[in-house]
C-alpha atoms as a PDB file:
ATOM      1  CA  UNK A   1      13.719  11.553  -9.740  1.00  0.00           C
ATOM      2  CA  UNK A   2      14.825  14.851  -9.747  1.00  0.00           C
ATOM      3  CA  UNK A   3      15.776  16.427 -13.176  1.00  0.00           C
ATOM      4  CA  UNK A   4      19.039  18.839 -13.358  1.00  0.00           C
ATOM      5  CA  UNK A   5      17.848  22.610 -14.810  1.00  0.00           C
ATOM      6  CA  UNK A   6      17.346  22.974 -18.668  1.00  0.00           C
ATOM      7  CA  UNK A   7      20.133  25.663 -18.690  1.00  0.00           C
ATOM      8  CA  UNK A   8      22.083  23.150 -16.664  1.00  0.00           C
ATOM      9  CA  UNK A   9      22.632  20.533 -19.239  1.00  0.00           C
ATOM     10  CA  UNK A  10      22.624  22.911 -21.907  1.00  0.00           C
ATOM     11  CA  UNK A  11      25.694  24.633 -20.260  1.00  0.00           C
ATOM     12  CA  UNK A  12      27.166  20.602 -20.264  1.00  0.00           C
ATOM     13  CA  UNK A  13      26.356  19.898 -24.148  1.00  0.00           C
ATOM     14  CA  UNK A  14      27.689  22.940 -24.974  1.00  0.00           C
ATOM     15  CA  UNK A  15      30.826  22.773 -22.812  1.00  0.00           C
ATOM     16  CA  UNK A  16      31.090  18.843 -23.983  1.00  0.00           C
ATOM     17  CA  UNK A  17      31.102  19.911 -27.888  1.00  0.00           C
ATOM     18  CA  UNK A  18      33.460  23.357 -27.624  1.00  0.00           C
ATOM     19  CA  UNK A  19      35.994  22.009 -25.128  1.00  0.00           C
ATOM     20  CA  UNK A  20      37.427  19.455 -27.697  1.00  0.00           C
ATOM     21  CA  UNK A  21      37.100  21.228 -30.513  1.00  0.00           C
ATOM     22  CA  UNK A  22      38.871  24.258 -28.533  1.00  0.00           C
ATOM     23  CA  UNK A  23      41.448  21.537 -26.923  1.00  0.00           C
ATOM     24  CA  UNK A  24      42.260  19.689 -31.035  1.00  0.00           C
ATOM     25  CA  UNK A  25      42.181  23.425 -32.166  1.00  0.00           C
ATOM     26  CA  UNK A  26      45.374  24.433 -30.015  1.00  0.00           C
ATOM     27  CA  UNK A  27      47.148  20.745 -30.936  1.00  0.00           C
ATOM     28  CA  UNK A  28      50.427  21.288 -32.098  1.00  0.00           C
ATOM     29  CA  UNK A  29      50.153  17.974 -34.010  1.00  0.00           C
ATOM     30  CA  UNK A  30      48.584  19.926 -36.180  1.00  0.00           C
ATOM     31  CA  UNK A  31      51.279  22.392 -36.722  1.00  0.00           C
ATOM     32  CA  UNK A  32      52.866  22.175 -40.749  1.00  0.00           C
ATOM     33  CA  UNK A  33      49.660  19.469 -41.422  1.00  0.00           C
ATOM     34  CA  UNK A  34      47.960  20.019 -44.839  1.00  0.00           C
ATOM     35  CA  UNK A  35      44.100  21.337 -44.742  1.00  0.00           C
ATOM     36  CA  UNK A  36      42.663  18.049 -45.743  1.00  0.00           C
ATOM     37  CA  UNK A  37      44.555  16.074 -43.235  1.00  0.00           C
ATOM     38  CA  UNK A  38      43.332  18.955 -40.712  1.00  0.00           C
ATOM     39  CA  UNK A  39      39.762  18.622 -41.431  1.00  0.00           C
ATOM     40  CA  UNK A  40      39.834  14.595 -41.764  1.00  0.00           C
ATOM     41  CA  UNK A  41      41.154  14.942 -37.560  1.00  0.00           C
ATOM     42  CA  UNK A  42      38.496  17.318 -36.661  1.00  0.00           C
ATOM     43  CA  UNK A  43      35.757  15.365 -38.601  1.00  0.00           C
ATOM     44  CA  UNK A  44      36.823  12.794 -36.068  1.00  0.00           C
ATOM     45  CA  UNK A  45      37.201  14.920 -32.929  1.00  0.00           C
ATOM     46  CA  UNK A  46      33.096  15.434 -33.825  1.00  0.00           C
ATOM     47  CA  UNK A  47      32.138  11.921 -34.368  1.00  0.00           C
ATOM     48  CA  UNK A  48      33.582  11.460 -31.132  1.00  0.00           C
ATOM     49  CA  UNK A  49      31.989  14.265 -29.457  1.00  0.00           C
ATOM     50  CA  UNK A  50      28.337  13.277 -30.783  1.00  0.00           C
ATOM     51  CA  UNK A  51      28.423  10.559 -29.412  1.00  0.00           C
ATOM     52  CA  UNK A  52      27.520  10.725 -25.823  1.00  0.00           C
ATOM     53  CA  UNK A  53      24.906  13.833 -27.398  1.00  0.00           C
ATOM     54  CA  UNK A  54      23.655  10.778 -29.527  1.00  0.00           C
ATOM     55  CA  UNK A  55      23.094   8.950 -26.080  1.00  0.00           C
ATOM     56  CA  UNK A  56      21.641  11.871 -23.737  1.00  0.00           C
ATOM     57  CA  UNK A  57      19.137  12.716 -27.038  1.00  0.00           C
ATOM     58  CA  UNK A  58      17.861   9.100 -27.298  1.00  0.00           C
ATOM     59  CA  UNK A  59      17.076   8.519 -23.632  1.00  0.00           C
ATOM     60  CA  UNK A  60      15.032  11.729 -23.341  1.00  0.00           C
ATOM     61  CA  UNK A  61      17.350  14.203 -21.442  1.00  0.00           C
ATOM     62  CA  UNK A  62      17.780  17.452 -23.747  1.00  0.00           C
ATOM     63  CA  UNK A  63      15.164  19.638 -22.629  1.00  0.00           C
ATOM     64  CA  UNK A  64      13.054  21.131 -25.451  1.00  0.00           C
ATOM     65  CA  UNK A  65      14.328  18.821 -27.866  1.00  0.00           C
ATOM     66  CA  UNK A  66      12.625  16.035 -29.865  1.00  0.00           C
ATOM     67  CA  UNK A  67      14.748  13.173 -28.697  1.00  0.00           C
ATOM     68  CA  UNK A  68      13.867  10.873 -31.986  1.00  0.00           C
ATOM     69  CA  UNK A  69      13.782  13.372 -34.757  1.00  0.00           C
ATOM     70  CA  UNK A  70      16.963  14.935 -33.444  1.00  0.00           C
ATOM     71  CA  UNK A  71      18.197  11.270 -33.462  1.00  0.00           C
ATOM     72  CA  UNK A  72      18.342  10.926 -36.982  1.00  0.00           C
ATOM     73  CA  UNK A  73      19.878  14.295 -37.544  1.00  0.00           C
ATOM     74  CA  UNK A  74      22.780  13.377 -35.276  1.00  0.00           C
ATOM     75  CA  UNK A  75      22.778   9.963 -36.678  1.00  0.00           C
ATOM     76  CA  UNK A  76      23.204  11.737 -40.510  1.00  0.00           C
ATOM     77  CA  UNK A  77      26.336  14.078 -39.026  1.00  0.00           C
ATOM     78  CA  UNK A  78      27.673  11.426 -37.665  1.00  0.00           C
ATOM     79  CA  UNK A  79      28.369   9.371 -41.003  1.00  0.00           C
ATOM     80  CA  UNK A  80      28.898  12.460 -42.208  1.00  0.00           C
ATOM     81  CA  UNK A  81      31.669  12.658 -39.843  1.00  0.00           C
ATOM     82  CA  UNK A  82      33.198   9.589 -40.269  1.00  0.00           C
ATOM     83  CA  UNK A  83      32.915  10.120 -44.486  1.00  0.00           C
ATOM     84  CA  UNK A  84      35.058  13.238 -44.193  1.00  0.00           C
ATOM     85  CA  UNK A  85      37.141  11.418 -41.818  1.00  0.00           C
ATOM     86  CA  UNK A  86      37.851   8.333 -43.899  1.00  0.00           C
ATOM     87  CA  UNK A  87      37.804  10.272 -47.459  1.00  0.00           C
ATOM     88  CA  UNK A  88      40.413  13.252 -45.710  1.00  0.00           C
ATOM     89  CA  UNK A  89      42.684  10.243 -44.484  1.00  0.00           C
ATOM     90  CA  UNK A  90      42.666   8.731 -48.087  1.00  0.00           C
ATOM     91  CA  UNK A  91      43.438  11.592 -49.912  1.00  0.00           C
ATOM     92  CA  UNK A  92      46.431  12.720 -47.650  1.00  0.00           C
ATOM     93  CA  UNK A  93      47.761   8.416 -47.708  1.00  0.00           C
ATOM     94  CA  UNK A  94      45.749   6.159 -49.732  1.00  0.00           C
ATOM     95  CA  UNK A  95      48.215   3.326 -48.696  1.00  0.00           C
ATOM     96  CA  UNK A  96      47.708   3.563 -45.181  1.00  0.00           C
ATOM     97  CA  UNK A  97      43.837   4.209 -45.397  1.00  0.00           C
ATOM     98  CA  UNK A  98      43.947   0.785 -47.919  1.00  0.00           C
ATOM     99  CA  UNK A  99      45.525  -1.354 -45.432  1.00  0.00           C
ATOM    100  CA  UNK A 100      43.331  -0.378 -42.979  1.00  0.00           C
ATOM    101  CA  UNK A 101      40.083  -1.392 -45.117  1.00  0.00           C
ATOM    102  CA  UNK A 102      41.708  -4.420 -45.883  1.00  0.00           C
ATOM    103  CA  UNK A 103      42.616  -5.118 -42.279  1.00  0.00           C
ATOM    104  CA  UNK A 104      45.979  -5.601 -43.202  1.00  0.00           C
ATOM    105  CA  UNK A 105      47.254  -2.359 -40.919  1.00  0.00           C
ATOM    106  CA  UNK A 106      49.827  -2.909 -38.016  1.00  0.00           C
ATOM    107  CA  UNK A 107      48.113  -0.452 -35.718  1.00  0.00           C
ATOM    108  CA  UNK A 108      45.276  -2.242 -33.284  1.00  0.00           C
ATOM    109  CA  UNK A 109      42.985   1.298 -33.717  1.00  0.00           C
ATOM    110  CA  UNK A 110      42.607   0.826 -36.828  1.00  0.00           C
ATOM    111  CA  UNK A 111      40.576  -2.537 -36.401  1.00  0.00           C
ATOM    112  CA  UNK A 112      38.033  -0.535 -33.963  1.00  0.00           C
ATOM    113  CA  UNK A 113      37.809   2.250 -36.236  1.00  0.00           C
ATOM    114  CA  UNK A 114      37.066  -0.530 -39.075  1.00  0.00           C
ATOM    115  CA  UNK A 115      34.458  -2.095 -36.846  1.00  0.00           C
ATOM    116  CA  UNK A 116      32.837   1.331 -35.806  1.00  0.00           C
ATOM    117  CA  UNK A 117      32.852   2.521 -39.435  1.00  0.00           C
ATOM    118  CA  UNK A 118      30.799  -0.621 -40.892  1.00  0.00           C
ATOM    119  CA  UNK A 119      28.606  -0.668 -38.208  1.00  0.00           C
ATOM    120  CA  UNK A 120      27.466   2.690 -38.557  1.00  0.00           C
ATOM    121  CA  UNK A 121      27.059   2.266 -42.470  1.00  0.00           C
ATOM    122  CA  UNK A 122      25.511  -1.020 -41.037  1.00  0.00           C
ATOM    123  CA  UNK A 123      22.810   1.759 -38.545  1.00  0.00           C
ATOM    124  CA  UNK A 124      22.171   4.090 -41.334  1.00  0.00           C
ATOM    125  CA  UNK A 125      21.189   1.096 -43.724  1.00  0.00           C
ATOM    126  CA  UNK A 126      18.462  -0.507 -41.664  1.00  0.00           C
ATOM    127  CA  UNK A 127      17.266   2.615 -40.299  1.00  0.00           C
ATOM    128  CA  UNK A 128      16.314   3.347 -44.090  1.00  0.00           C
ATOM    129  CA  UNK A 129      14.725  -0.198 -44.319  1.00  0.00           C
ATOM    130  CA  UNK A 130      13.003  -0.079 -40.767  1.00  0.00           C
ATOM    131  CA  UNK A 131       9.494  -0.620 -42.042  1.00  0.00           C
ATOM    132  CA  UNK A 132      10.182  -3.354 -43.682  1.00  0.00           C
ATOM    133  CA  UNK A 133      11.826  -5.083 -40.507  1.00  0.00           C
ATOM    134  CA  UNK A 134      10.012  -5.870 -37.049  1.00  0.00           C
ATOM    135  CA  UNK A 135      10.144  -4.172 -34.653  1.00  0.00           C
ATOM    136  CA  UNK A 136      11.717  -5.998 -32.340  1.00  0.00           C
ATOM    137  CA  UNK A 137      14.485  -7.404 -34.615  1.00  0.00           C
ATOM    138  CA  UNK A 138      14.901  -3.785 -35.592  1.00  0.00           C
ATOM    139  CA  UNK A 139      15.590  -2.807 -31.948  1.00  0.00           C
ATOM    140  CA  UNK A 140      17.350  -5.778 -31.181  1.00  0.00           C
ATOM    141  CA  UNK A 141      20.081  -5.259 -34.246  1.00  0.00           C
ATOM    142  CA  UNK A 142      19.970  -1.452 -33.794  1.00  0.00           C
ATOM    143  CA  UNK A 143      21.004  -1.482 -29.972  1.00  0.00           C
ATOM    144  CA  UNK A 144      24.043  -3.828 -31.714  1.00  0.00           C
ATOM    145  CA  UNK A 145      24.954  -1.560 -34.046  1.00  0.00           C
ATOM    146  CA  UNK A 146      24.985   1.597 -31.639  1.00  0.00           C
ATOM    147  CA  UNK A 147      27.276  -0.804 -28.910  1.00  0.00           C
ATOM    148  CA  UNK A 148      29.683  -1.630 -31.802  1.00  0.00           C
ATOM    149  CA  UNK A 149      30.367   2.141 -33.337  1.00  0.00           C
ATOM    150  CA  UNK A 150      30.543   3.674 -29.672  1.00  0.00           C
ATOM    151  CA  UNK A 151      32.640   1.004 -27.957  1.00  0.00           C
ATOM    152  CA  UNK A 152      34.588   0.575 -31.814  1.00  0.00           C
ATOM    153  CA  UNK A 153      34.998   4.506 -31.761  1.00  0.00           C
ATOM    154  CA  UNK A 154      36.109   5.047 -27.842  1.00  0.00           C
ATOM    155  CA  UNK A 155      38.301   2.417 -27.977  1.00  0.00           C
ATOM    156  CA  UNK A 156      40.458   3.559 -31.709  1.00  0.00           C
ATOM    157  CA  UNK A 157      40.101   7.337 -30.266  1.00  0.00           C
ATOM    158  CA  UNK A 158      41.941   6.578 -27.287  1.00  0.00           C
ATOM    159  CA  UNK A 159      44.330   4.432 -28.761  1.00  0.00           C
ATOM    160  CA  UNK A 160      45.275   7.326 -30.722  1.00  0.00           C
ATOM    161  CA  UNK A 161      47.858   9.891 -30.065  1.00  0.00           C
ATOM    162  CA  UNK A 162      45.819  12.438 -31.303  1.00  0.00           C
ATOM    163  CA  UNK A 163      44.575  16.383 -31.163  1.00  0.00           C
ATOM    164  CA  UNK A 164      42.559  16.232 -28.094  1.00  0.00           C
ATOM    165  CA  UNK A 165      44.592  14.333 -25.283  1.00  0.00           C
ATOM    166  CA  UNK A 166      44.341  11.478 -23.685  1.00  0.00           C
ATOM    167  CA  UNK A 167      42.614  12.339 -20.453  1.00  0.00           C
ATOM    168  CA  UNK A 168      39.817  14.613 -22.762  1.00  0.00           C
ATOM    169  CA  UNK A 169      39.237  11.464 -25.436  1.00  0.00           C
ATOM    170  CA  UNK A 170      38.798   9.208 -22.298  1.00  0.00           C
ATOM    171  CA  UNK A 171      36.277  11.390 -20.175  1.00  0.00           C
ATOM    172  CA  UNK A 172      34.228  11.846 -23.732  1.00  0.00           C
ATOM    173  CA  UNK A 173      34.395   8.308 -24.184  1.00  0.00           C
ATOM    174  CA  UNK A 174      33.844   7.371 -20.578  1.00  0.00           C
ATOM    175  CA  UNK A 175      30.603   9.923 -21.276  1.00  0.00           C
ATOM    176  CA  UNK A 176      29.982   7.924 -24.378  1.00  0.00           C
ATOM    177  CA  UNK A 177      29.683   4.585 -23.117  1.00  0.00           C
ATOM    178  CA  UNK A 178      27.602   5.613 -19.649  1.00  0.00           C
ATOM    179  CA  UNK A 179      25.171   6.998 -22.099  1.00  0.00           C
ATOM    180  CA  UNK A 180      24.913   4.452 -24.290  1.00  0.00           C
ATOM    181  CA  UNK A 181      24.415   1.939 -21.604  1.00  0.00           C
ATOM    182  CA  UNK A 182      21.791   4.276 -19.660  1.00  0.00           C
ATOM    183  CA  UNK A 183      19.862   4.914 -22.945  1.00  0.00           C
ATOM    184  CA  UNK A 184      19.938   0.963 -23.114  1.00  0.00           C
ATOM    185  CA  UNK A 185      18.679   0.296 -19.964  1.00  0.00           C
ATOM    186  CA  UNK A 186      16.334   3.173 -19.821  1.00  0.00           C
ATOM    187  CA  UNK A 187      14.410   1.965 -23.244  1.00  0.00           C
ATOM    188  CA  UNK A 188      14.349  -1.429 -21.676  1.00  0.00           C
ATOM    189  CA  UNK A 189      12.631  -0.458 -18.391  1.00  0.00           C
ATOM    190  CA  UNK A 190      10.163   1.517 -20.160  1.00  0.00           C
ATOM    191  CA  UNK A 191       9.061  -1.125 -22.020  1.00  0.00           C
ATOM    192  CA  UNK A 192       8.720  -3.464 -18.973  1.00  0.00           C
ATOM    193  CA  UNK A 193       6.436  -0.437 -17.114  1.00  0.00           C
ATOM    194  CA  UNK A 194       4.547  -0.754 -20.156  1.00  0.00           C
ATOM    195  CA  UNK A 195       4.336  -4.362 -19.831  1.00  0.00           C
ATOM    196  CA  UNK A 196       3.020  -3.675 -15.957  1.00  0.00           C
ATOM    197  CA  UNK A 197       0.723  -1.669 -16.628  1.00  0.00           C
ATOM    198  CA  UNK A 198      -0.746  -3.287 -19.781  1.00  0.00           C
ATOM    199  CA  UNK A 199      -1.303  -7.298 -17.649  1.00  0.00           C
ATOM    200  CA  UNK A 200      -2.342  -4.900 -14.594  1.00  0.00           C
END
């Protein structure tokens, strides 16, 4: 299989983190908004954004780049991300942000956004307690985790009317969830070569 050139997909991760940022940047939803509110949008322009580099970094295709180290740096930014996202939200309408927690908010994003929050607090919890699990059970709850905060996320970005458009949020997300499931199936087949050649 034929890899592209490192420069290549570079160029694309670049390109794939500027272009929204650039895009939410020239919003004019964000015209009169108050610096806090500001940041909490762009905190979650990012999470969005790291999440197909979260994918592409876990199945191996950054050149030059330690695909599991970097994992758990993205992994920190990311509930990082959705911290400042959450927290920015609160402070500019604690009412809103409240009924959302409680589930009790009229809006169907905000249930996603709910579901992809906990499960990433959910991630970042058993990856600190990973030793202490299997392996296997650690995978196996893991790869649930990851489906629930990208799906959770794609799904309350685009529901959005927010800074970055909806054609932009869906070809992120669309990048989001191909990685995810190609990362998926990728760790899965490697494991059965293993298998192969182990029996063989």
């Amino acid at each position: 299989m034929m890899r592209a050139p490192a420069g290549l997909i570079w160029a694309a991760l670049v390109a794939l983190v500027a272009v929204p940022l650039i895009v939410a940047a020239q919003s004019p939803l964000l015209q009169w908004r108050e610096p806090i509110y500001v940041a909490a949008g762009f905190a979650g322009v990012i999470g969005l954004v790291l999440l197909p580099v979260q994918a592409l970094l876990i199945a191996g295709l950054v050149p030059g780049v330690r695909g599991r180290r970097s994992h758990v740096w993205i992994g920190v930014a990311l509930l990082l991300a959705a911290v400042v996202h959450v927290a920015g939200l609160w402070i500019t309408s604690p009412p809103d942000v409240v009924d959302v927690l409680l589930l009790r908010s009229p809006t169907p994003f905000a249930i996603w956004g709910v579901a992809a929050m906990w499960a990433l607090f959910a991630a970042v919890l058993l990856a600190a307690v990973r030793r202490r699990m299997g392996h296997r059970a650690w995978r196996a709850i893991h790869v649930v985790t990851t489906t629930v905060i990208v799906v959770g996320t794609v799904v309350h970005a685009v529901l959005i009317e927010g800074t970055m458009g909806t054609m932009l949020k869906g070809l992120v997300g669309l990048l989001a969830l191909v990685g995810l499931s190609y990362a998926i199936w990728r760790r899965r087949n490697s494991r059965t070569i293993i298998r192969i050649r182990i029996r063989s």
